[in-house]
N, C-alpha and C. Protein backbone atom coordinates (compact mmCIF):
# COMPACT_ATOMS: atom_id res chain seq x y z
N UNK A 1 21.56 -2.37 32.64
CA UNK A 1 20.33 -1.71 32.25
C UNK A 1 19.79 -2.32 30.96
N UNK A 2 18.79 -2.99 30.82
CA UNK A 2 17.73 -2.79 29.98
C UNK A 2 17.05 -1.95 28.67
N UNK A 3 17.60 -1.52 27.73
CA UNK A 3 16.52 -0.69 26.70
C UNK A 3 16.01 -1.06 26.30
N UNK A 4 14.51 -0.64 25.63
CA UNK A 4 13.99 -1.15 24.64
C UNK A 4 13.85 -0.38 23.33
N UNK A 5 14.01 -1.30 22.66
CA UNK A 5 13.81 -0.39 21.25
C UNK A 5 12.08 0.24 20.74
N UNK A 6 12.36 1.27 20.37
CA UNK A 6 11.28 2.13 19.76
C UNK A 6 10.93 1.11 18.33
N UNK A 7 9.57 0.97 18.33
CA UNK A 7 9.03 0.88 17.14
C UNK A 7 8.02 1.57 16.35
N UNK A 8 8.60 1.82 15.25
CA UNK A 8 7.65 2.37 14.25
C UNK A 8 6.90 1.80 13.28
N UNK A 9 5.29 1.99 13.50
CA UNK A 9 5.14 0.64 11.56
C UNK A 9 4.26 2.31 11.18
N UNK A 10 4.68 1.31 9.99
CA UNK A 10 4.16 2.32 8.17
C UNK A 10 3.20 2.01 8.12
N UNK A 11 2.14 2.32 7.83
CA UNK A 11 1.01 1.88 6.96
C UNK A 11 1.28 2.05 5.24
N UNK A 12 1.27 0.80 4.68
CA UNK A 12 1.29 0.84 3.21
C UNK A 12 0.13 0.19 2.43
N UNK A 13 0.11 0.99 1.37
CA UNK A 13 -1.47 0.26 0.15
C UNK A 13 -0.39 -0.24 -0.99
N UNK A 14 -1.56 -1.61 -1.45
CA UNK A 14 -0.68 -2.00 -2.67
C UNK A 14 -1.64 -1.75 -3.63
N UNK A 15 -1.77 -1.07 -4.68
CA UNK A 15 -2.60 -1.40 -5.61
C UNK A 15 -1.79 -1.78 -6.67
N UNK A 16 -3.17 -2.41 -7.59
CA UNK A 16 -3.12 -3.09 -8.46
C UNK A 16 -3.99 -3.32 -9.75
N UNK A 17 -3.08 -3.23 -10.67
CA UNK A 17 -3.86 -2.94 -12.41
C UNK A 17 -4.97 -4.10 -12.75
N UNK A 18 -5.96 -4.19 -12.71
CA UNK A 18 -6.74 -5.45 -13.26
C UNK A 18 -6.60 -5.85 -14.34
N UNK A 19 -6.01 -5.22 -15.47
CA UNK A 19 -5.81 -5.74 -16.83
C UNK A 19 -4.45 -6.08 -17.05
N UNK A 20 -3.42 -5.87 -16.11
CA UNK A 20 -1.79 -5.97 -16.72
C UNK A 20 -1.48 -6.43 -15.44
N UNK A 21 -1.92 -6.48 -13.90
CA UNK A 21 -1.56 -6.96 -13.02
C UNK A 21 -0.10 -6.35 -12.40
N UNK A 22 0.01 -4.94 -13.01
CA UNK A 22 1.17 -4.15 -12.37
C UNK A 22 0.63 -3.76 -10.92
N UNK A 23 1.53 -4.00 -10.02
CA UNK A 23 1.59 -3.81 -8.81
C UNK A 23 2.48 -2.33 -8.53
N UNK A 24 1.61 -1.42 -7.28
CA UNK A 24 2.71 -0.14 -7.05
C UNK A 24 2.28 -0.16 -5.02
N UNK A 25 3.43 -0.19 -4.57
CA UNK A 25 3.06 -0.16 -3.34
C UNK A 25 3.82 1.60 -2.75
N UNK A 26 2.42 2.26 -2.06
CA UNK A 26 2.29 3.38 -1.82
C UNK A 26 2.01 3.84 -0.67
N UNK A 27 2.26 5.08 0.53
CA UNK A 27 2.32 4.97 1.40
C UNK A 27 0.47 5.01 2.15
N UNK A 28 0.25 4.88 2.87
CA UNK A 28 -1.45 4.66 3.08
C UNK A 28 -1.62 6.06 3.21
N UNK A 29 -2.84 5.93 2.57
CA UNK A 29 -3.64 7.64 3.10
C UNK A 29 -4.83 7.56 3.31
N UNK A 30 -4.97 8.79 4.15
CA UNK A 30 -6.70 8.37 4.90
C UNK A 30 -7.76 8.14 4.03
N UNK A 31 -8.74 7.43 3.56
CA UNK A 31 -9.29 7.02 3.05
C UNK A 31 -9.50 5.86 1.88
N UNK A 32 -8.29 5.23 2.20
CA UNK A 32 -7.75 4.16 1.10
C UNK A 32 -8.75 3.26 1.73
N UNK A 33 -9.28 2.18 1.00
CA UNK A 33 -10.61 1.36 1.29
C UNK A 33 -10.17 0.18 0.47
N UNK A 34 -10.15 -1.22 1.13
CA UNK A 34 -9.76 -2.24 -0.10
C UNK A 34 -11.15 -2.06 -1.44
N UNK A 35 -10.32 -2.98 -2.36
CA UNK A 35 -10.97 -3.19 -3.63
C UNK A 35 -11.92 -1.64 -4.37
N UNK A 36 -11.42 -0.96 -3.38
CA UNK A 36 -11.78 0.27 -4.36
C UNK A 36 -11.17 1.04 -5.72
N UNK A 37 -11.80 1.14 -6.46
CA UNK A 37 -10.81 1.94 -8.07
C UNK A 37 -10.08 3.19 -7.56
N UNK A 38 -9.45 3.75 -7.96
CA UNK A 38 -8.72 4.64 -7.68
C UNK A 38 -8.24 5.39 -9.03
N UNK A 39 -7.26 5.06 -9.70
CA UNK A 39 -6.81 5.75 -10.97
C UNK A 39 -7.16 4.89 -11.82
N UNK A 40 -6.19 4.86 -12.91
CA UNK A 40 -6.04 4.74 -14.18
C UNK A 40 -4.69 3.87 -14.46
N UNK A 41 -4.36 2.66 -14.84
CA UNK A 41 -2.90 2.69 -14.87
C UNK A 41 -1.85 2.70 -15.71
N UNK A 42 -0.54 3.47 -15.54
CA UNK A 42 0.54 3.87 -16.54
C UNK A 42 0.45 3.34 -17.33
N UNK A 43 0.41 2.44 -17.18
CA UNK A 43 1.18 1.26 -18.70
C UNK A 43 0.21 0.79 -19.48
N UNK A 44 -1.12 0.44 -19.11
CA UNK A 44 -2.11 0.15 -19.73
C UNK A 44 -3.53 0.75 -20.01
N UNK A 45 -3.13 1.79 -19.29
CA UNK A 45 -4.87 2.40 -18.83
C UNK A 45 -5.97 1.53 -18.32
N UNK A 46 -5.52 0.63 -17.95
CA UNK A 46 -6.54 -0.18 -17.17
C UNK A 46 -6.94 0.52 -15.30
N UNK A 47 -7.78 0.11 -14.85
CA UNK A 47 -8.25 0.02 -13.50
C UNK A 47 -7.14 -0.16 -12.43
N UNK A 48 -6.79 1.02 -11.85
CA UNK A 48 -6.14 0.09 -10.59
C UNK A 48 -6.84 0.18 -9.14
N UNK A 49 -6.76 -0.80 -8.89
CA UNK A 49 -7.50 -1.43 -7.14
C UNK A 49 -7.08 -1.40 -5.89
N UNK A 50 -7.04 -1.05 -5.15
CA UNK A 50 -6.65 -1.20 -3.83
C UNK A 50 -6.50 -3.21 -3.25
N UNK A 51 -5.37 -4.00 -3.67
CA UNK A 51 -5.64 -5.34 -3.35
C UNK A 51 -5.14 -5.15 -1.94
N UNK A 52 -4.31 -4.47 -1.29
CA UNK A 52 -3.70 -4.75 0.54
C UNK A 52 -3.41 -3.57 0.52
N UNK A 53 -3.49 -3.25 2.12
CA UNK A 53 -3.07 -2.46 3.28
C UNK A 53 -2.68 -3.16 4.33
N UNK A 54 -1.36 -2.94 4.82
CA UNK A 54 -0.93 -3.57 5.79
C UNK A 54 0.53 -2.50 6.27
N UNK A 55 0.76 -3.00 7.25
CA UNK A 55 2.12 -2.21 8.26
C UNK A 55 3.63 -2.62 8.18
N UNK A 56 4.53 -2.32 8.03
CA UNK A 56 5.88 -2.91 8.20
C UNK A 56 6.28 -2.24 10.05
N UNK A 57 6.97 -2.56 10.57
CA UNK A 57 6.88 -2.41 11.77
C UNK A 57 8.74 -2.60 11.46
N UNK A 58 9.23 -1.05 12.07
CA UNK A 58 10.86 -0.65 12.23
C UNK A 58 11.50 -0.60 13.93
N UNK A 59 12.34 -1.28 14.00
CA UNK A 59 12.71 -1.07 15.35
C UNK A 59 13.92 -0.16 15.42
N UNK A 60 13.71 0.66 16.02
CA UNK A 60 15.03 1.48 16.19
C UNK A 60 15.98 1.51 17.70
């Protein structure tokens, strides 16, 4: 017999600080839009951006 494995993908956002270039990768949520502002960031109070959204894909 044959199985196949189940797969699952994530959707994940990376944003990113424009002034310190700290990166935080977070799980996607509905309305995440590239290059859009979003917060403020920890360490610097600079801008952070939406630079990627993309999937990891789990096989179980």
């Amino acid at each position: 017999m044959i199985f196949k494995k189940k797969k699952i993908t994530n959707a994940y956002t990376i944003e990113q600080c424009n002034s310190c270039n700290k990166e935080i990768k977070r799980k996607f949520k509905d309305g995440d839009c590239l290059f859009s502002e979003i917060s403020k960031c920890s360490a610097c109070n600079g801008t952070m951006l939406i630079e990627k959204i993309f999937g990891e894909t789990i096989e179980l």
